[in-house]
PDB file of N, CA and C in Angstrom:
ATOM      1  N   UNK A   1     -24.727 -31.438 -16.249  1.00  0.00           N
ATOM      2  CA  UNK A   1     -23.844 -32.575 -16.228  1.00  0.00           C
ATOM      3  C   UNK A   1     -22.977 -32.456 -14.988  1.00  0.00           C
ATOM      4  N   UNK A   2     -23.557 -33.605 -13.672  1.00  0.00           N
ATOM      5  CA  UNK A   2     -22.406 -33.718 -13.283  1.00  0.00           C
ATOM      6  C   UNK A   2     -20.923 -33.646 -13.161  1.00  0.00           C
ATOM      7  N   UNK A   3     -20.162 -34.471 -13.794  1.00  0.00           N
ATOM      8  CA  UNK A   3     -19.021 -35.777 -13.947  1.00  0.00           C
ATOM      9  C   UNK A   3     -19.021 -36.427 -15.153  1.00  0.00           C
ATOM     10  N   UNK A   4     -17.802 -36.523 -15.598  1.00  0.00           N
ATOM     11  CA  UNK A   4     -17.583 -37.653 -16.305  1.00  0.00           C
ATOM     12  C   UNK A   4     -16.078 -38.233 -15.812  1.00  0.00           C
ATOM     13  N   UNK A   5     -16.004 -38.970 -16.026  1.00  0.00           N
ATOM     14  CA  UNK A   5     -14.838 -40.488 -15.597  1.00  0.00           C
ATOM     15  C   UNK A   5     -14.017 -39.972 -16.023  1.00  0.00           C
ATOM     16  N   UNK A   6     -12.206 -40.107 -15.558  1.00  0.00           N
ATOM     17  CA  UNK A   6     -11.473 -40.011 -15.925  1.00  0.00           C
ATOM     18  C   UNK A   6     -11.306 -40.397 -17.346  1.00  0.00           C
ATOM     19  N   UNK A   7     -11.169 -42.013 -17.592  1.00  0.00           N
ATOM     20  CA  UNK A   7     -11.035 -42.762 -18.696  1.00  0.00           C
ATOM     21  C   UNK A   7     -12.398 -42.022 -19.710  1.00  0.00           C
ATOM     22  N   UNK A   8     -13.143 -41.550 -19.459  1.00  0.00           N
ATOM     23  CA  UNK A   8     -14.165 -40.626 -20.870  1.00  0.00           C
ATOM     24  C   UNK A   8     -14.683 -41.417 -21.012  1.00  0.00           C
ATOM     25  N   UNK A   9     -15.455 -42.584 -20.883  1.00  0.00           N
ATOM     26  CA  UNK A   9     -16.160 -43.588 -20.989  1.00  0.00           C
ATOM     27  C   UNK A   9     -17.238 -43.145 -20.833  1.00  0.00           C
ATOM     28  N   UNK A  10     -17.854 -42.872 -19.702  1.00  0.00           N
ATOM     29  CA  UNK A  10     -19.060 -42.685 -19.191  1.00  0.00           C
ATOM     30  C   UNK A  10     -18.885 -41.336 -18.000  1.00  0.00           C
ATOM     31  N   UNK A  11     -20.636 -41.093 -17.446  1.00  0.00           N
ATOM     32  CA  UNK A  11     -20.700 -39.888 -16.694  1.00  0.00           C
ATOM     33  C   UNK A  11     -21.667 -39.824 -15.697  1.00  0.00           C
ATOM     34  N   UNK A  12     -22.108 -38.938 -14.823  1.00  0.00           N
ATOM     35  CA  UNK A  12     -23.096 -38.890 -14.532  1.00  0.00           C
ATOM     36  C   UNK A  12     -23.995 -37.540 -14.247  1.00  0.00           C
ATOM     37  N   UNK A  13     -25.503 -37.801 -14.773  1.00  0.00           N
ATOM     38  CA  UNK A  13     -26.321 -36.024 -14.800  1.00  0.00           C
ATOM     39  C   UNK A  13     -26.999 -36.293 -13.581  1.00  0.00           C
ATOM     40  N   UNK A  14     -27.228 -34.909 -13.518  1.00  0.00           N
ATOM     41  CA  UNK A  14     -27.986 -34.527 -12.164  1.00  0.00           C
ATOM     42  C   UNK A  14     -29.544 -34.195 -12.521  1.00  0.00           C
ATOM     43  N   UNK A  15     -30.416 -35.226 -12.476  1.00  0.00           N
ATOM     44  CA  UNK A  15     -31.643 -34.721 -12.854  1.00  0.00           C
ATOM     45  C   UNK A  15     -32.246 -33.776 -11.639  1.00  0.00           C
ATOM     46  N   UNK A  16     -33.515 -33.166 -12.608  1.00  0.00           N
ATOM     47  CA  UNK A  16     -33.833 -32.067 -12.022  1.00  0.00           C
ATOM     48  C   UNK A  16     -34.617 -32.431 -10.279  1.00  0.00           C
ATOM     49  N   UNK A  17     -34.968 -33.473  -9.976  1.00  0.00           N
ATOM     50  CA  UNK A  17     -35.354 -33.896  -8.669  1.00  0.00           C
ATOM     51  C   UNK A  17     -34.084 -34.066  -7.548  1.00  0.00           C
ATOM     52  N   UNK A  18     -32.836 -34.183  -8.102  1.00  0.00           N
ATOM     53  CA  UNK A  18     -31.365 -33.805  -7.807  1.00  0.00           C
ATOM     54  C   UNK A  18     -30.495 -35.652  -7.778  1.00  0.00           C
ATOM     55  N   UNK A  19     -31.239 -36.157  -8.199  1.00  0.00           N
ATOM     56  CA  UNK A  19     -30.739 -37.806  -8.045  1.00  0.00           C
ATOM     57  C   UNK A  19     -29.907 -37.508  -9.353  1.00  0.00           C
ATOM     58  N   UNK A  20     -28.857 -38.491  -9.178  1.00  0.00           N
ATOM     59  CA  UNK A  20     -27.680 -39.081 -10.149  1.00  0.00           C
ATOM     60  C   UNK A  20     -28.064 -39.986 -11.061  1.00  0.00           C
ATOM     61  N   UNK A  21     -27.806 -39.447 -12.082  1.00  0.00           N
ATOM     62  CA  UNK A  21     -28.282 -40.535 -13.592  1.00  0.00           C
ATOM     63  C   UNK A  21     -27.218 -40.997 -14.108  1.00  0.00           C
ATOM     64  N   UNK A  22     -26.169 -42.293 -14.369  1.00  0.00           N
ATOM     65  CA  UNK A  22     -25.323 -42.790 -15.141  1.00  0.00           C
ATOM     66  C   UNK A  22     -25.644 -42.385 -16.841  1.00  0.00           C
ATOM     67  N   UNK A  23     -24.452 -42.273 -17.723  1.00  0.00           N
ATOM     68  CA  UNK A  23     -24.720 -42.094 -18.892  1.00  0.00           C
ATOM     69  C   UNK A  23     -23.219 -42.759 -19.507  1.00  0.00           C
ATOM     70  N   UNK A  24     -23.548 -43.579 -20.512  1.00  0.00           N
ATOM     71  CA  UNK A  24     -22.421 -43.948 -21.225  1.00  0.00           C
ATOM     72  C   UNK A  24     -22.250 -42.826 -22.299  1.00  0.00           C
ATOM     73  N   UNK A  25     -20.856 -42.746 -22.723  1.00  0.00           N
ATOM     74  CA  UNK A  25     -20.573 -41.785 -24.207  1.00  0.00           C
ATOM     75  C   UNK A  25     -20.703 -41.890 -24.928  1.00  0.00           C
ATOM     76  N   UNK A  26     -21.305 -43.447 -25.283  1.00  0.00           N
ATOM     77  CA  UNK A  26     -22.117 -43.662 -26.851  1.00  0.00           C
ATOM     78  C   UNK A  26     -23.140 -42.926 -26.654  1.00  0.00           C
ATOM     79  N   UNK A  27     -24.226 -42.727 -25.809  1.00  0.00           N
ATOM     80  CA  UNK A  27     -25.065 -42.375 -25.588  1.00  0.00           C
ATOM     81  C   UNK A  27     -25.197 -40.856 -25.898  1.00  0.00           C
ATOM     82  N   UNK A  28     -24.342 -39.837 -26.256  1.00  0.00           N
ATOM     83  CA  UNK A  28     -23.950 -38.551 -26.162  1.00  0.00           C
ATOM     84  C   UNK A  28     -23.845 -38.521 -27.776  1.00  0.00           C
ATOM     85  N   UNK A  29     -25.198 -37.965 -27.823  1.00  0.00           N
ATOM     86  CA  UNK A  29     -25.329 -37.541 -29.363  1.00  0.00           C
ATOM     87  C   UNK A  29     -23.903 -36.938 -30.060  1.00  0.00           C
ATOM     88  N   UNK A  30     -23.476 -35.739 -29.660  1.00  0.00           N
ATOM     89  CA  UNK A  30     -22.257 -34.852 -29.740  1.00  0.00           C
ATOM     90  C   UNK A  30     -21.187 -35.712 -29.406  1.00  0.00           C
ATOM     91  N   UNK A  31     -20.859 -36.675 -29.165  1.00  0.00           N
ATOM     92  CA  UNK A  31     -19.611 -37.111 -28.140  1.00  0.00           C
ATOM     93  C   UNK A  31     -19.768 -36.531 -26.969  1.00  0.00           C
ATOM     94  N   UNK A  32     -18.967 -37.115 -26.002  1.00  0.00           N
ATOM     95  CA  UNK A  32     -18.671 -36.374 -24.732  1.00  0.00           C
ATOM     96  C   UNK A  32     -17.169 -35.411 -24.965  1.00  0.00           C
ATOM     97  N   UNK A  33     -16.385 -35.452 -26.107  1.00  0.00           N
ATOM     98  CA  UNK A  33     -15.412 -34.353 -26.381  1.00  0.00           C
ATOM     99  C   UNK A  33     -16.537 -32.692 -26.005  1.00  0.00           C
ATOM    100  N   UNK A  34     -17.743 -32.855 -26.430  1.00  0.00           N
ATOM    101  CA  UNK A  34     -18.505 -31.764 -26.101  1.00  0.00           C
ATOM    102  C   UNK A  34     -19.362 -31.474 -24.844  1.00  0.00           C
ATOM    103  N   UNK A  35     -18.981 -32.222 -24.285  1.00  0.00           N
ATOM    104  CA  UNK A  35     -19.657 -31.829 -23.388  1.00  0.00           C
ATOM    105  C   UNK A  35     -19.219 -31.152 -21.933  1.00  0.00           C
ATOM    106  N   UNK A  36     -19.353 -30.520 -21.062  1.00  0.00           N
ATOM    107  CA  UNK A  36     -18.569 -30.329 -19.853  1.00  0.00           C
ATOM    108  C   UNK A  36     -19.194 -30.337 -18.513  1.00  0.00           C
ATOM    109  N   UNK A  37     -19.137 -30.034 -16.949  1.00  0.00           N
ATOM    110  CA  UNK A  37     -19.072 -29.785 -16.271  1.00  0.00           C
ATOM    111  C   UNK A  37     -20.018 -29.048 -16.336  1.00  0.00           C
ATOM    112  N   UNK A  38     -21.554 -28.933 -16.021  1.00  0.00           N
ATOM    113  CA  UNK A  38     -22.373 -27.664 -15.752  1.00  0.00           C
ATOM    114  C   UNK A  38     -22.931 -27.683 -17.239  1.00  0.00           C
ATOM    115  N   UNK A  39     -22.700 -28.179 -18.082  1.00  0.00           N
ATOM    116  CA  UNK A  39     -23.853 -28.017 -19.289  1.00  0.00           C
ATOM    117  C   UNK A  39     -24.974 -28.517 -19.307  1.00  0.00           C
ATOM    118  N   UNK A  40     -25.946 -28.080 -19.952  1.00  0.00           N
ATOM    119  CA  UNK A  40     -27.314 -28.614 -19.837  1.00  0.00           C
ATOM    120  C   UNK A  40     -27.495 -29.227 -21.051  1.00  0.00           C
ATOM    121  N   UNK A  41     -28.155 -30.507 -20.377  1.00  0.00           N
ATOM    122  CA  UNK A  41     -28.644 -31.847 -21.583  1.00  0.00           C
ATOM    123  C   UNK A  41     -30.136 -32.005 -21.423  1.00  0.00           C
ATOM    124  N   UNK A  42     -30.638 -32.676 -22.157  1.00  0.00           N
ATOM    125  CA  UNK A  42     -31.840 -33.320 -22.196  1.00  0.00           C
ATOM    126  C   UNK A  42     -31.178 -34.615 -22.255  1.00  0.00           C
ATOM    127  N   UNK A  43     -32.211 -35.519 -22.195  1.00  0.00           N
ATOM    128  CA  UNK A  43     -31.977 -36.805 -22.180  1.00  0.00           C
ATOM    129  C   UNK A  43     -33.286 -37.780 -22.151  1.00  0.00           C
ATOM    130  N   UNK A  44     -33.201 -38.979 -22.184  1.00  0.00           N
ATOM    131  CA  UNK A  44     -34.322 -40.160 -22.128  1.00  0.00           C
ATOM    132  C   UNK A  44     -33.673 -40.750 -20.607  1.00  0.00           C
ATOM    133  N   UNK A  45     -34.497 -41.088 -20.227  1.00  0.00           N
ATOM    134  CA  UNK A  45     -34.264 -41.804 -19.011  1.00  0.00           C
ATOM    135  C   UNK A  45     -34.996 -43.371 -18.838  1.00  0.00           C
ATOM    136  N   UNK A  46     -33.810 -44.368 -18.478  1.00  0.00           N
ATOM    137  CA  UNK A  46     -34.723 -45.867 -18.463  1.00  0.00           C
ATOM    138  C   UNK A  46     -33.516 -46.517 -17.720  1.00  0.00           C
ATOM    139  N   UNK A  47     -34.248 -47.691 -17.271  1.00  0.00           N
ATOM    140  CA  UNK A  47     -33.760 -48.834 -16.194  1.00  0.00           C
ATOM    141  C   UNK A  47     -32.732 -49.437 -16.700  1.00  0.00           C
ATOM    142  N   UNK A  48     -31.739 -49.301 -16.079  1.00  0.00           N
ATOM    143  CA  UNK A  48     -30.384 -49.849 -17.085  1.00  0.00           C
ATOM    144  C   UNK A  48     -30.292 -51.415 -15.977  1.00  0.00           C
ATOM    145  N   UNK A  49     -29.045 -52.233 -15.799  1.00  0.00           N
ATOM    146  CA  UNK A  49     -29.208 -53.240 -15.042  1.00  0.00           C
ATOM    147  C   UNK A  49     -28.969 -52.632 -13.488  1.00  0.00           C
ATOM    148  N   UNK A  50     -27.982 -51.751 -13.568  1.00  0.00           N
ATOM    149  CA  UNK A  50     -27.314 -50.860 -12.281  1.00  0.00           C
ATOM    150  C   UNK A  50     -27.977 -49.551 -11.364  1.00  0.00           C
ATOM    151  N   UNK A  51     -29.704 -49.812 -12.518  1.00  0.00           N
ATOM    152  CA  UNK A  51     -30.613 -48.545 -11.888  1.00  0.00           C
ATOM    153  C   UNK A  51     -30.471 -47.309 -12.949  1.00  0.00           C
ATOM    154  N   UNK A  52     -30.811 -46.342 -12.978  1.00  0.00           N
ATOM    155  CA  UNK A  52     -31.207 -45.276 -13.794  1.00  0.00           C
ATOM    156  C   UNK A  52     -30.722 -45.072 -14.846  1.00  0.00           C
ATOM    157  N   UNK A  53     -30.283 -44.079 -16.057  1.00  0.00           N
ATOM    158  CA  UNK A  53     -29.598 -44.579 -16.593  1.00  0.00           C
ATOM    159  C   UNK A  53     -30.269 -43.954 -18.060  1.00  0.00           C
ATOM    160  N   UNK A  54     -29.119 -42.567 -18.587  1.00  0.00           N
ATOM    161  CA  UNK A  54     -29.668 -41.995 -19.439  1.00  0.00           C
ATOM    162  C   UNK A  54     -29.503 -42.162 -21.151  1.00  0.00           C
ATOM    163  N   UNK A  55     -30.014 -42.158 -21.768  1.00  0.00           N
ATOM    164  CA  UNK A  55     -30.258 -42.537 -23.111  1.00  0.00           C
ATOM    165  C   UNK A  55     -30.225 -41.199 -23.730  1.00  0.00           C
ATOM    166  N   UNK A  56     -29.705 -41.123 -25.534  1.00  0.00           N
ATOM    167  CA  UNK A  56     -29.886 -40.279 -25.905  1.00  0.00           C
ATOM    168  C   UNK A  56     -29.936 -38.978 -25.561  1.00  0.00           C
ATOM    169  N   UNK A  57     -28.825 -38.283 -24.586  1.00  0.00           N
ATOM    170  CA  UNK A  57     -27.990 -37.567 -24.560  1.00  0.00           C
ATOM    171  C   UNK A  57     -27.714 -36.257 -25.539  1.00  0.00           C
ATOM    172  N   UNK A  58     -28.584 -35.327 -25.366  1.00  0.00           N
ATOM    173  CA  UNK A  58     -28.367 -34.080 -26.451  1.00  0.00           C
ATOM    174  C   UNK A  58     -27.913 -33.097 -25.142  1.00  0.00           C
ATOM    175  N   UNK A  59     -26.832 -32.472 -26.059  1.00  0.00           N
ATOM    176  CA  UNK A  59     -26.305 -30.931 -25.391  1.00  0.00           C
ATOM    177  C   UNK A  59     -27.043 -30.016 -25.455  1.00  0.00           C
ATOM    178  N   UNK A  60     -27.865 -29.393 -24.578  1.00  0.00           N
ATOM    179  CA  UNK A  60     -28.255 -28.179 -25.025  1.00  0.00           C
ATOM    180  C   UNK A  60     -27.851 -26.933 -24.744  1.00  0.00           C
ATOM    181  N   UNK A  61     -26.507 -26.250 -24.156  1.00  0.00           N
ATOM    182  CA  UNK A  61     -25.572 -25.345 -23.669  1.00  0.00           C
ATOM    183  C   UNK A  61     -24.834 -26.524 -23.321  1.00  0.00           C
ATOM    184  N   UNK A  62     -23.509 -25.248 -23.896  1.00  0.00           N
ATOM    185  CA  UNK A  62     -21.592 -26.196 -23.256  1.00  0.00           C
ATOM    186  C   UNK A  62     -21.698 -24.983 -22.397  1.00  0.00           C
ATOM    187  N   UNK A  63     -22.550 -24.395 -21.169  1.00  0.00           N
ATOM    188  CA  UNK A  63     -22.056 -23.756 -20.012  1.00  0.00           C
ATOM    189  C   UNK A  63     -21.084 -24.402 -19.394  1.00  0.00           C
ATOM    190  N   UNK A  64     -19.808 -24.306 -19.203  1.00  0.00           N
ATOM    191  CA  UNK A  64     -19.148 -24.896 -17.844  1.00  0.00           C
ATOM    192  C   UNK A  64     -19.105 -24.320 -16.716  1.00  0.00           C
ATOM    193  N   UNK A  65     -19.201 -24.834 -15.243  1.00  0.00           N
ATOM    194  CA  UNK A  65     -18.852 -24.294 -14.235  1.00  0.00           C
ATOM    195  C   UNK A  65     -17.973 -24.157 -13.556  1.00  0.00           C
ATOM    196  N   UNK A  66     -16.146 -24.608 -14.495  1.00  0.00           N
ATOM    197  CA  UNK A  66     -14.917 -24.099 -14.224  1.00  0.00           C
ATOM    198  C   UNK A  66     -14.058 -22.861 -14.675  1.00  0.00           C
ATOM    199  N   UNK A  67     -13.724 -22.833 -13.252  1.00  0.00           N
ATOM    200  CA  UNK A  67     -13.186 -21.379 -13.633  1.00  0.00           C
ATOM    201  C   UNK A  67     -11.803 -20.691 -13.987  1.00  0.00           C
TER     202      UNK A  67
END
């Protein structure tokens, strides 16, 4: 996981080809209260109106990469 927004709304992952995927926080099985900075997700990926754009959102490590 990239980023997520100030306001907690939404975020964005870094898929593994290194491009930026948008994700809303409905979308975040767990909430995004769980999620952080450097954790690893799975996800669905599909054409949102704005381009990429991830679906179904599972945590799979809360690694963070702050220190």
């Amino acid at each position: 996981m990239l980023r997520i927004d100030p306001s907690g709304e939404f975020g964005f992952l870094e898929a593994a080809d290194g491009h930026e995927i948008y994700f809303n926080c409905n979308s975040v099985l767990e909430g995004c209260a769980n999620i952080a900075v450097g954790a690893h997700v799975s996800y669905a990926e599909e054409l949102g109106e704005k381009g990429p754009q991830a679906s179904t959102v599972k945590v799979l490590s809360k690694h963070s990469m702050r220190t």
